[in-house]
Structures are given as C-alpha cells and as structure tokens.
C-alpha atoms as a PDB file:
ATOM      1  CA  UNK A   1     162.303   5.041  47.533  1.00  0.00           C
ATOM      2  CA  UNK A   2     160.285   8.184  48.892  1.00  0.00           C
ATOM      3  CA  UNK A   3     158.065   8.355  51.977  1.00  0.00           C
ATOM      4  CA  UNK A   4     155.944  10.565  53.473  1.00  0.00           C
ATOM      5  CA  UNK A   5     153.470  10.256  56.597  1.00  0.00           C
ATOM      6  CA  UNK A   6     150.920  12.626  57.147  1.00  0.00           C
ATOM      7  CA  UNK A   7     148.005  11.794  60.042  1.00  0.00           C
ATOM      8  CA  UNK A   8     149.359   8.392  60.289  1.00  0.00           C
ATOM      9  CA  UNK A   9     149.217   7.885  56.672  1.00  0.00           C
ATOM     10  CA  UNK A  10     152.149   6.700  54.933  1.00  0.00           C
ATOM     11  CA  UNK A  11     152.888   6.542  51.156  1.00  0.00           C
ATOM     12  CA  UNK A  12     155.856   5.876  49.364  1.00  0.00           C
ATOM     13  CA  UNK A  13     156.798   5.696  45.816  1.00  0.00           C
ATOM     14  CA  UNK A  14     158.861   3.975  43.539  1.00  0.00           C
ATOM     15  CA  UNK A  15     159.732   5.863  40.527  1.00  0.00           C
ATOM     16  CA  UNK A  16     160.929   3.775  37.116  1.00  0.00           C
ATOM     17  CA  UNK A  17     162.435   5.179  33.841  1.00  0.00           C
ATOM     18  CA  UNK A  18     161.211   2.944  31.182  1.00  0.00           C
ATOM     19  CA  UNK A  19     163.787   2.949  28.370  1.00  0.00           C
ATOM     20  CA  UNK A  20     161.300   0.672  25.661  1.00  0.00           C
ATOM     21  CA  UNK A  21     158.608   2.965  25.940  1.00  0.00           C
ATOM     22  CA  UNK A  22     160.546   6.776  25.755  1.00  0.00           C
ATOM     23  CA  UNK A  23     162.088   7.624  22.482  1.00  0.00           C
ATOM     24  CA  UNK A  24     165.356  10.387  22.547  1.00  0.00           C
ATOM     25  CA  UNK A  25     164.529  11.181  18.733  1.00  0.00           C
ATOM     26  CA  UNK A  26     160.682  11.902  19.935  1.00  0.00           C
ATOM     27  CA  UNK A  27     161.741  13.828  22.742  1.00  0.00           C
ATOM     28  CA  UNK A  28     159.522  11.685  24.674  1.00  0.00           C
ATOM     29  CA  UNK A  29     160.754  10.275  28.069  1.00  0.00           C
ATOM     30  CA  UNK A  30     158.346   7.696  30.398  1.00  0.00           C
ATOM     31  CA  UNK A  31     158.519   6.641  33.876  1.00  0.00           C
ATOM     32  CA  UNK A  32     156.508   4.151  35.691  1.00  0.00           C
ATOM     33  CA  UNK A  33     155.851   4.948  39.563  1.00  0.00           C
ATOM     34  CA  UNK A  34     154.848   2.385  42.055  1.00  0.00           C
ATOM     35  CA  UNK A  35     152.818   4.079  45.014  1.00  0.00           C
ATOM     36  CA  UNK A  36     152.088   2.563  48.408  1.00  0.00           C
ATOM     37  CA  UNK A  37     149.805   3.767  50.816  1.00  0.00           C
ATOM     38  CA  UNK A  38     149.434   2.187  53.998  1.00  0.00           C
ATOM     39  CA  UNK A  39     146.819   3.108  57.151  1.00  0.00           C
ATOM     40  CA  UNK A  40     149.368   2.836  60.330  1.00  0.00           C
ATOM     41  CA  UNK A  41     146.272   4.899  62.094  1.00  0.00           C
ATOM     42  CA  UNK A  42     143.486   3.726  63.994  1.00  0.00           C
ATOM     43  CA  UNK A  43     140.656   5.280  61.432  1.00  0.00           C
ATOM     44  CA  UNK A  44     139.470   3.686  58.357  1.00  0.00           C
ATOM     45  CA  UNK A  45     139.476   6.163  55.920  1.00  0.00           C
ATOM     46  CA  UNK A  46     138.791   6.447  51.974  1.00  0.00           C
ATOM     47  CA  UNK A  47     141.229   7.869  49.174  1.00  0.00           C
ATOM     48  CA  UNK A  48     138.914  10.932  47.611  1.00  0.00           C
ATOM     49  CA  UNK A  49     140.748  12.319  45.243  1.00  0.00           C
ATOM     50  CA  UNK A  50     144.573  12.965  43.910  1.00  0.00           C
ATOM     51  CA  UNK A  51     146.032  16.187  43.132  1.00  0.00           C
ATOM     52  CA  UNK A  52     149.764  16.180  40.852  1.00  0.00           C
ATOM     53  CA  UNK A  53     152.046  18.902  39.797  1.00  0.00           C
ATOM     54  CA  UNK A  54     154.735  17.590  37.521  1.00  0.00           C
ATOM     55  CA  UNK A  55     157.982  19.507  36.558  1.00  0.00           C
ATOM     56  CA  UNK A  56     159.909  18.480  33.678  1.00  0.00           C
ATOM     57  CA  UNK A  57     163.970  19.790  33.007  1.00  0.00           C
ATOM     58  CA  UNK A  58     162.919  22.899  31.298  1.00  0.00           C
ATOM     59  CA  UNK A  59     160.463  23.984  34.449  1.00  0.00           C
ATOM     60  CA  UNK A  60     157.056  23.658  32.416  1.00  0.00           C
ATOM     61  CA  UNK A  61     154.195  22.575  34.750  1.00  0.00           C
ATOM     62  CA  UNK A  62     151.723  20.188  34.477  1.00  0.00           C
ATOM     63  CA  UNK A  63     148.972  19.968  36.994  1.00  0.00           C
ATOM     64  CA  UNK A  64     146.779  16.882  37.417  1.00  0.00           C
ATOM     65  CA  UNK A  65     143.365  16.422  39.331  1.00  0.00           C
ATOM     66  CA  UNK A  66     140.735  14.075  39.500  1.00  0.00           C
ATOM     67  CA  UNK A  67     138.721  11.227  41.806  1.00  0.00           C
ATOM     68  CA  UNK A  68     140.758   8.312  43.144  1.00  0.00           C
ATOM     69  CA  UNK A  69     143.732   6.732  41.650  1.00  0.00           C
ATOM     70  CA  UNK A  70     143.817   4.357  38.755  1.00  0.00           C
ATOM     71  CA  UNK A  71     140.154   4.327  38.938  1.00  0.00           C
ATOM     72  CA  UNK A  72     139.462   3.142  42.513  1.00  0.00           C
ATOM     73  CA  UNK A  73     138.534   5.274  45.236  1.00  0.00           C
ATOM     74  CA  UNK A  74     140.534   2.636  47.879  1.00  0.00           C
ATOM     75  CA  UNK A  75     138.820   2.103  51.315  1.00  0.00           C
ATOM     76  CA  UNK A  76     142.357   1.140  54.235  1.00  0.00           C
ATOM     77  CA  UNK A  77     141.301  -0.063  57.762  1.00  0.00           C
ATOM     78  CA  UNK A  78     143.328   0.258  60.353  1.00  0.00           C
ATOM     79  CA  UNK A  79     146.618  -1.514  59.281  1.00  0.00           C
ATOM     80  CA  UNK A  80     145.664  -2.289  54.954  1.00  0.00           C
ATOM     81  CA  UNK A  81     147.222  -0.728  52.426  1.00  0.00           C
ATOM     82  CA  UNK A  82     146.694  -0.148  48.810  1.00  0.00           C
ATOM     83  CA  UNK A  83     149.090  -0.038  45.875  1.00  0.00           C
ATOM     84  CA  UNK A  84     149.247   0.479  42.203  1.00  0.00           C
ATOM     85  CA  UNK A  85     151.445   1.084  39.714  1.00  0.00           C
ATOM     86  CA  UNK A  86     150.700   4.651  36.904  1.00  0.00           C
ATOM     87  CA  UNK A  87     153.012   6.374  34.669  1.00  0.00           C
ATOM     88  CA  UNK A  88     154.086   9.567  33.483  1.00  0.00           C
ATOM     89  CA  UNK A  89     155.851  10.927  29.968  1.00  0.00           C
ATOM     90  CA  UNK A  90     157.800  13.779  29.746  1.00  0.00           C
ATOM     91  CA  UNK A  91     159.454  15.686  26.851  1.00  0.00           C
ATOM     92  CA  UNK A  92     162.616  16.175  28.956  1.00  0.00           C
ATOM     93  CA  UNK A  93     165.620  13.579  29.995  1.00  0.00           C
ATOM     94  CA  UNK A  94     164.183  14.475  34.074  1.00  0.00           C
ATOM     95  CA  UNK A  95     162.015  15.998  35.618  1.00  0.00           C
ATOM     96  CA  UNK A  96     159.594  15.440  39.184  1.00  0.00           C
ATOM     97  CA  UNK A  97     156.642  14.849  40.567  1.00  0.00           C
ATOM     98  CA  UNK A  98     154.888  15.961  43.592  1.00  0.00           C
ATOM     99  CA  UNK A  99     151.272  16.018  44.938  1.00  0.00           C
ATOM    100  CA  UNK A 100     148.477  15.076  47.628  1.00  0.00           C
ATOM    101  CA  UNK A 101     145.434  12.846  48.209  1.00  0.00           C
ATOM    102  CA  UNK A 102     142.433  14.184  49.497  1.00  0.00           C
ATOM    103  CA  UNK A 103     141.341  11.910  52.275  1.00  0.00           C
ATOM    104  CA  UNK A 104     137.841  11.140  53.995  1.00  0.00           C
ATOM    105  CA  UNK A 105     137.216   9.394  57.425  1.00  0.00           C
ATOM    106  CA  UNK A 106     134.685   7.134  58.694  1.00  0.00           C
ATOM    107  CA  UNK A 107     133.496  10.709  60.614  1.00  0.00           C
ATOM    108  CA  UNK A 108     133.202  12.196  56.990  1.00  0.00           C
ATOM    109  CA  UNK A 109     136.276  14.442  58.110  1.00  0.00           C
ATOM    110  CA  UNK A 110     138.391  15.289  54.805  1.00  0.00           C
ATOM    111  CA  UNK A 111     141.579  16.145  55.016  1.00  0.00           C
ATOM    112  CA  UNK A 112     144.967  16.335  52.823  1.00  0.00           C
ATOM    113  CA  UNK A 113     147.702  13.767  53.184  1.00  0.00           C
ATOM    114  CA  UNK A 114     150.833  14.756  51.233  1.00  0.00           C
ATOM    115  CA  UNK A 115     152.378  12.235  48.533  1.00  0.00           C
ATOM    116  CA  UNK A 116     156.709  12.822  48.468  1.00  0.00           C
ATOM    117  CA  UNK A 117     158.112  14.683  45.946  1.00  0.00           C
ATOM    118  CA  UNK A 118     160.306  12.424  43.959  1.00  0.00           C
ATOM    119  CA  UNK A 119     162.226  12.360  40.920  1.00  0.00           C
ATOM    120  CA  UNK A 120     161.904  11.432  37.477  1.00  0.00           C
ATOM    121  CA  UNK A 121     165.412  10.556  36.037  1.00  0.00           C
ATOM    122  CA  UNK A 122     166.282   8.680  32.922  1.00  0.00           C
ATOM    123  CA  UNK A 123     169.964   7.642  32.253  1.00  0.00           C
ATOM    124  CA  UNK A 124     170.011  10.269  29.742  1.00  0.00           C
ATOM    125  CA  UNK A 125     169.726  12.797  32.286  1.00  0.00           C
ATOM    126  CA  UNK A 126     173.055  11.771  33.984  1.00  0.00           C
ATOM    127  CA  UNK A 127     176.107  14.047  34.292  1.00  0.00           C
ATOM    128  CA  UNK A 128     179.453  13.503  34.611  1.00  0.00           C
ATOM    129  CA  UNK A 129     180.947  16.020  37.536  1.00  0.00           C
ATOM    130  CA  UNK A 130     184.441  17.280  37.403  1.00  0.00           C
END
C-alpha cells in the first residue's frame, strides 16, 4: 500500500494488475487501483478535482485532468472518508502513477493535497537478479 498526508488529508492506494483483462499479444496491460481518502482534520472539505500523470516502461506520459473522481465530487467531515476503486491500461509490462486532488474547504479555501506515487507492475514485468 501507498500513503500520503497532506493538510491532514490522508490517501492511500492499492494498486492491482488484472491478468483477465490485459492481453501480452495486444500489448495491452490493466491495473485496478483502490484509493482511500480519509479527513483526519478538523475541516470538512470537498474533493474538486483530480490531476494524473502516468508513466509507462518506455517513459511515454500520459496526463489526466478533470472534476471529481469516478464521477462524485465527495464531501469528508471531520473523521469520513471516501473510497473507490478506477483503473488504468498500459501498453507496457509496468509502469506508475502519480498525481493530486484539488481540494476546497468549508471557507472556500482550495488547496492541493498530493495522491502517492505508486507502481503499476504486472508479473510480466518481473526480473530475475543475478
């Protein structure tokens, strides 16, 4: 698992190759991430928007923007959290992720809470060291 805290803010991730939905011949790899956010603050405050940059093996970039996550724009009082389950393909055996949520407080204050980099790694993508 990966964890980050930023302003009281933590989110972690679980990332997940899944084998039945990536294809070696395709050159099409797919990972499932599970993503928990959780308000240890005293503020409520309200998930804006999400910001990704994905790396795959070979270095090409992909970068992602947009409101919410998975279509909600998640409201966490004090002590709540929020979590929900996306996915990602490649066209490489590995690769990462990394980004930030934009954040809003019950002042209207936004701010940036980071999400961890974490890794994208298919049993493919395994090497044997000498």
């Amino acid at each position: 698992m990966y964890r980050a805290v930023t302003r009281q803010i933590e989110v972690t991730v679980e990332p997940n190759f899944m084998p039945e939905r990536s294809s070696a011949e395709n050159r099409q790899y797919f990972w499932s991430y599970t993503i928990v956010i959780i308000n240890t603050g005293a503020e409520t405050v309200q998930l804006r928007t999400r910001h990704w940059i994905i790396t795959d093996a070979s270095g090409r970039k992909q970068e992602v923007r947009g409101e919410g996550v998975v279509g909600e724009q998640p409201v966490l009082a004090p002590g709540e959290r929020f979590e929900y389950t996306s996915g990602v393909p490649l066209a490489t055996t590995s690769g990462f992720m990394t980004g930030s949520y934009q954040m809003e407080s019950e002042s209207g204050e936004r701010f940036e809470i980071d999400v961890p980099t974490f890794s994208l790694d298919s049993p493919d993508s395994k090497r044997v060291l000498n």
